[in-house]
Protein backbone atom coordinates (compact mmCIF):
# COMPACT_ATOMS: atom_id res chain seq x y z
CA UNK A 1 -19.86 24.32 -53.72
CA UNK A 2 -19.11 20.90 -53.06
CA UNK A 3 -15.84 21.78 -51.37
CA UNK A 4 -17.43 24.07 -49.30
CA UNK A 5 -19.96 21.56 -47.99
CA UNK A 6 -17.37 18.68 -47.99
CA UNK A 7 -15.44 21.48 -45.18
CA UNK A 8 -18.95 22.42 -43.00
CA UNK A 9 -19.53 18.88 -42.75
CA UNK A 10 -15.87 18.14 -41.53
CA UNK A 11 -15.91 20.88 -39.32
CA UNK A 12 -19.32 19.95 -38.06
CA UNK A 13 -17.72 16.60 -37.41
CA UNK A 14 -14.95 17.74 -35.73
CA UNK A 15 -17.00 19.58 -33.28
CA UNK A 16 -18.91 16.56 -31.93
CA UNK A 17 -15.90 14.39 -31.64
CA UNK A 18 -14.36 17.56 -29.78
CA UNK A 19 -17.43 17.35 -27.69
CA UNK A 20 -18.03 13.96 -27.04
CA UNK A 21 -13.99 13.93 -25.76
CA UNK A 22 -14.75 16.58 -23.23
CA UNK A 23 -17.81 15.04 -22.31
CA UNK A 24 -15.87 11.66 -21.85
CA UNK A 25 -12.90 13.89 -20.16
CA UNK A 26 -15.07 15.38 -17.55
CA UNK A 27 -16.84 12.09 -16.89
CA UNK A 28 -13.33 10.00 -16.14
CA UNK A 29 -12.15 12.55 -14.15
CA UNK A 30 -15.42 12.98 -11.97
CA UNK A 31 -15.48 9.33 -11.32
CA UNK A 32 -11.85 9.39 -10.29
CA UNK A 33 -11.16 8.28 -6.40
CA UNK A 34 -10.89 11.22 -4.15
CA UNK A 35 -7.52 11.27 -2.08
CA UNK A 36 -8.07 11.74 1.56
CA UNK A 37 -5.71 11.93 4.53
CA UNK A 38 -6.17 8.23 5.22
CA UNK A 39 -2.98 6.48 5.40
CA UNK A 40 -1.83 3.85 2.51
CA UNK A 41 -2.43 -0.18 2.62
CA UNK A 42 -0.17 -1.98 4.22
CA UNK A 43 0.50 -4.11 1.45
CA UNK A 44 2.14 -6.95 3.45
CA UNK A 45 -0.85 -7.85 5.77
CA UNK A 46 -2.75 -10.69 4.61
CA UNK A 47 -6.63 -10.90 6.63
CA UNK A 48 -4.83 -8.92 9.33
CA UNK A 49 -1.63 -11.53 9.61
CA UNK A 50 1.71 -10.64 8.75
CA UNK A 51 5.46 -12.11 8.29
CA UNK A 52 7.71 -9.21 7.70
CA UNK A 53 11.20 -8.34 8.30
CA UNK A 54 14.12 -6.27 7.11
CA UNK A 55 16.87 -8.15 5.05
CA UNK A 56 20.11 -6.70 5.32
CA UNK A 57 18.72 -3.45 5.20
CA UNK A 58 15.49 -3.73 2.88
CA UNK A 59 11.95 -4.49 3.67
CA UNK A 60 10.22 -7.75 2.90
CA UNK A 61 7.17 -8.48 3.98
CA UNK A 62 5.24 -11.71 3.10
CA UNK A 63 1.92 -10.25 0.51
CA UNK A 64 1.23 -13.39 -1.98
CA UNK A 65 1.01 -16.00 0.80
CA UNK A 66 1.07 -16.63 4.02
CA UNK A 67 0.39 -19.51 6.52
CA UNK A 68 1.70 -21.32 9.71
CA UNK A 69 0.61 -24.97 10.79
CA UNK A 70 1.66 -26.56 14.39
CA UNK A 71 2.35 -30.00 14.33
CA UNK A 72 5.65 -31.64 15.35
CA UNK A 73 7.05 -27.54 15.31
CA UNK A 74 5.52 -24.53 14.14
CA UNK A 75 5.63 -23.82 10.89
CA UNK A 76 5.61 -20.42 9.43
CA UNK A 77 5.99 -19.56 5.66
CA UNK A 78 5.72 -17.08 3.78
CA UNK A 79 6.10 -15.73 -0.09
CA UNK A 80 6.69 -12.08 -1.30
CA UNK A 81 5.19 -10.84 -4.26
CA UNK A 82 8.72 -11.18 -6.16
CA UNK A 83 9.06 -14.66 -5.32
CA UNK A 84 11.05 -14.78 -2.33
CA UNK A 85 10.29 -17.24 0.73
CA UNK A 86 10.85 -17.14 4.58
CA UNK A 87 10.12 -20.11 6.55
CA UNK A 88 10.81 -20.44 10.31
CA UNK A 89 10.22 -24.11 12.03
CA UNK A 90 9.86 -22.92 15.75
CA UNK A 91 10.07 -25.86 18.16
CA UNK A 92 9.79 -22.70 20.93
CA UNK A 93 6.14 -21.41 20.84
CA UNK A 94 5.88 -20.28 24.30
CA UNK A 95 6.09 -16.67 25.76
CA UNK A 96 9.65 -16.07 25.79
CA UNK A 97 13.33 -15.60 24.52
CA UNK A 98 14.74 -18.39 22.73
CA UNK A 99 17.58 -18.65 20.09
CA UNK A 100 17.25 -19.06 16.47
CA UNK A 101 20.24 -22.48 15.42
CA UNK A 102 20.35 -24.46 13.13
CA UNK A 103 18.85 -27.60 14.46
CA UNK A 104 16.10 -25.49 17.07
CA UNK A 105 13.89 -22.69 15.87
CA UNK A 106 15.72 -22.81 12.53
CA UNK A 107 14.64 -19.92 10.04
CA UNK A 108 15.45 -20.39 5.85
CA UNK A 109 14.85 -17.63 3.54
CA UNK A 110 15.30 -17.87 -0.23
CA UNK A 111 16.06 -15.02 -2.49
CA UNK A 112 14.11 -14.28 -5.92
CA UNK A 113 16.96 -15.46 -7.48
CA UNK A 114 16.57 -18.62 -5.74
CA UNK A 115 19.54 -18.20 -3.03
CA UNK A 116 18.78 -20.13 -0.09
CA UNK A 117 20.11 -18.97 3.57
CA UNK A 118 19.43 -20.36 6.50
CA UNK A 119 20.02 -20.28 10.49
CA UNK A 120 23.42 -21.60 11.65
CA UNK A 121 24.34 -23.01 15.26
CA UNK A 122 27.76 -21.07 15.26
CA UNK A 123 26.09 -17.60 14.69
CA UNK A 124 22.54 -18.06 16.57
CA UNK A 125 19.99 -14.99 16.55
CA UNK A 126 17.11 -14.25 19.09
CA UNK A 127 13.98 -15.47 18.83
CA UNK A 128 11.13 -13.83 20.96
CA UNK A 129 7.59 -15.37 21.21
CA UNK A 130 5.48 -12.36 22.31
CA UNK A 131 2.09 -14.19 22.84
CA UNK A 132 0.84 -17.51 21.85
CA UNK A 133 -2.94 -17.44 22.11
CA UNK A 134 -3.59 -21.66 21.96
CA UNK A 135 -7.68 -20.83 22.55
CA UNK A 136 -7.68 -19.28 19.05
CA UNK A 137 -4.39 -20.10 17.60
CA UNK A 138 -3.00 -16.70 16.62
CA UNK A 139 1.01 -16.84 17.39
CA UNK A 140 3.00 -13.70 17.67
CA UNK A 141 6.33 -12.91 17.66
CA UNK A 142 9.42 -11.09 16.84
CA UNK A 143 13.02 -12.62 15.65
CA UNK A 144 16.59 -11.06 14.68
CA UNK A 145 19.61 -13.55 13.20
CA UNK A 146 21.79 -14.16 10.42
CA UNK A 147 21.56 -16.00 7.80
CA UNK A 148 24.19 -18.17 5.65
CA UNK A 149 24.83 -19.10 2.30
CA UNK A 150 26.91 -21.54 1.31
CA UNK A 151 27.22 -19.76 -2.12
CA UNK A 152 26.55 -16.16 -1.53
CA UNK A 153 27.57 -15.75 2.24
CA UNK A 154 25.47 -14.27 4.94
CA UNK A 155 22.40 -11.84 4.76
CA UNK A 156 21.33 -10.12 8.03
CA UNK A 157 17.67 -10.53 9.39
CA UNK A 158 16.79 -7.71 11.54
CA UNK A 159 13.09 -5.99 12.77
CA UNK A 160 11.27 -9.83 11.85
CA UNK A 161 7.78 -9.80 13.21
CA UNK A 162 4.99 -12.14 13.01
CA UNK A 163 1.50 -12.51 14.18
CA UNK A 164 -0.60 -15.22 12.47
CA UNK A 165 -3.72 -17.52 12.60
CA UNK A 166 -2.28 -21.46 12.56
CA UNK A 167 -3.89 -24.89 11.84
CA UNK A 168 -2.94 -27.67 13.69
């Protein structure tokens, strides 16, 4: 008798728990976010700004921080969410073609490993300052060049585009 009420209240048991993780079950999955035909993130704009660019061959986009400040030059910087940094010091800010050296418009990245490369005058890149809006300081622009290391040699720099808000 007592084994027999020992297995109704088990089974009794087991039916709520049962219950209660169906009712939980349903209640996840109706609160879930509804997929739509909108198109994803883009994860490297920052309050509409961006600093992006492919490096030899694969994106990078500046999405932890971003920020450019004109004083002497332009400065642009820019960090990626796995730690690697792009700064371009752009004495050229307006609408035009200029070339990226080492000693005008010069352009550094660093790897996440900590690799630095950086513009060179004997293998200068293109620099193109698409508009330069001074009334509410947003600078935008495109840029192509190689970069050197004096350890790991040269990474290419190709598609680079910028467009952001700057302090001066």
């Amino acid at each position: 008798m007592m084994i027999c009420l020992l297995l109704r209240l088990n089974i009794m048991f087991m039916k709520r728990a049962l219950t209660c993780l169906l009712i939980i079950s349903a209640l996840a999955t109706a609160c879930s976010k509804k997929k739509d035909d909108k198109p994803a993130a883009d994860n490297c704009l920052l309050n509409n700004y961006y600093l992006k660019a492919d490096i030899s061959g694969v994106a990078w986009c500046a999405n932890t921080t971003l920020f450019a400040d004109y004083a002497i030059v332009m400065t642009i910087n820019g960090i990626s969410s796995n730690g690697a940094t792009m700064t371009l010091e752009l004495d050229d800010v307006t609408t035009g073609t200029y070339t990226i050296k080492q000693d005008r418009n010069h352009i550094l990245y660093t790897s996440s490993l900590g690799v630095g490369y950086e513009s060179t005058n004997d293998n200068p890149g293109s620099l193109t300052i698409l508009s330069n809006d001074t009334a509410n300081n947003i600078i935008n622009g495109s840029f192509n060049v190689t970069l050197r290391s004096p350890v790991a040699g040269n990474v290419t720099v190709s598609n680079g585009t910028f467009k952001l808000f700057y302090t001066e």
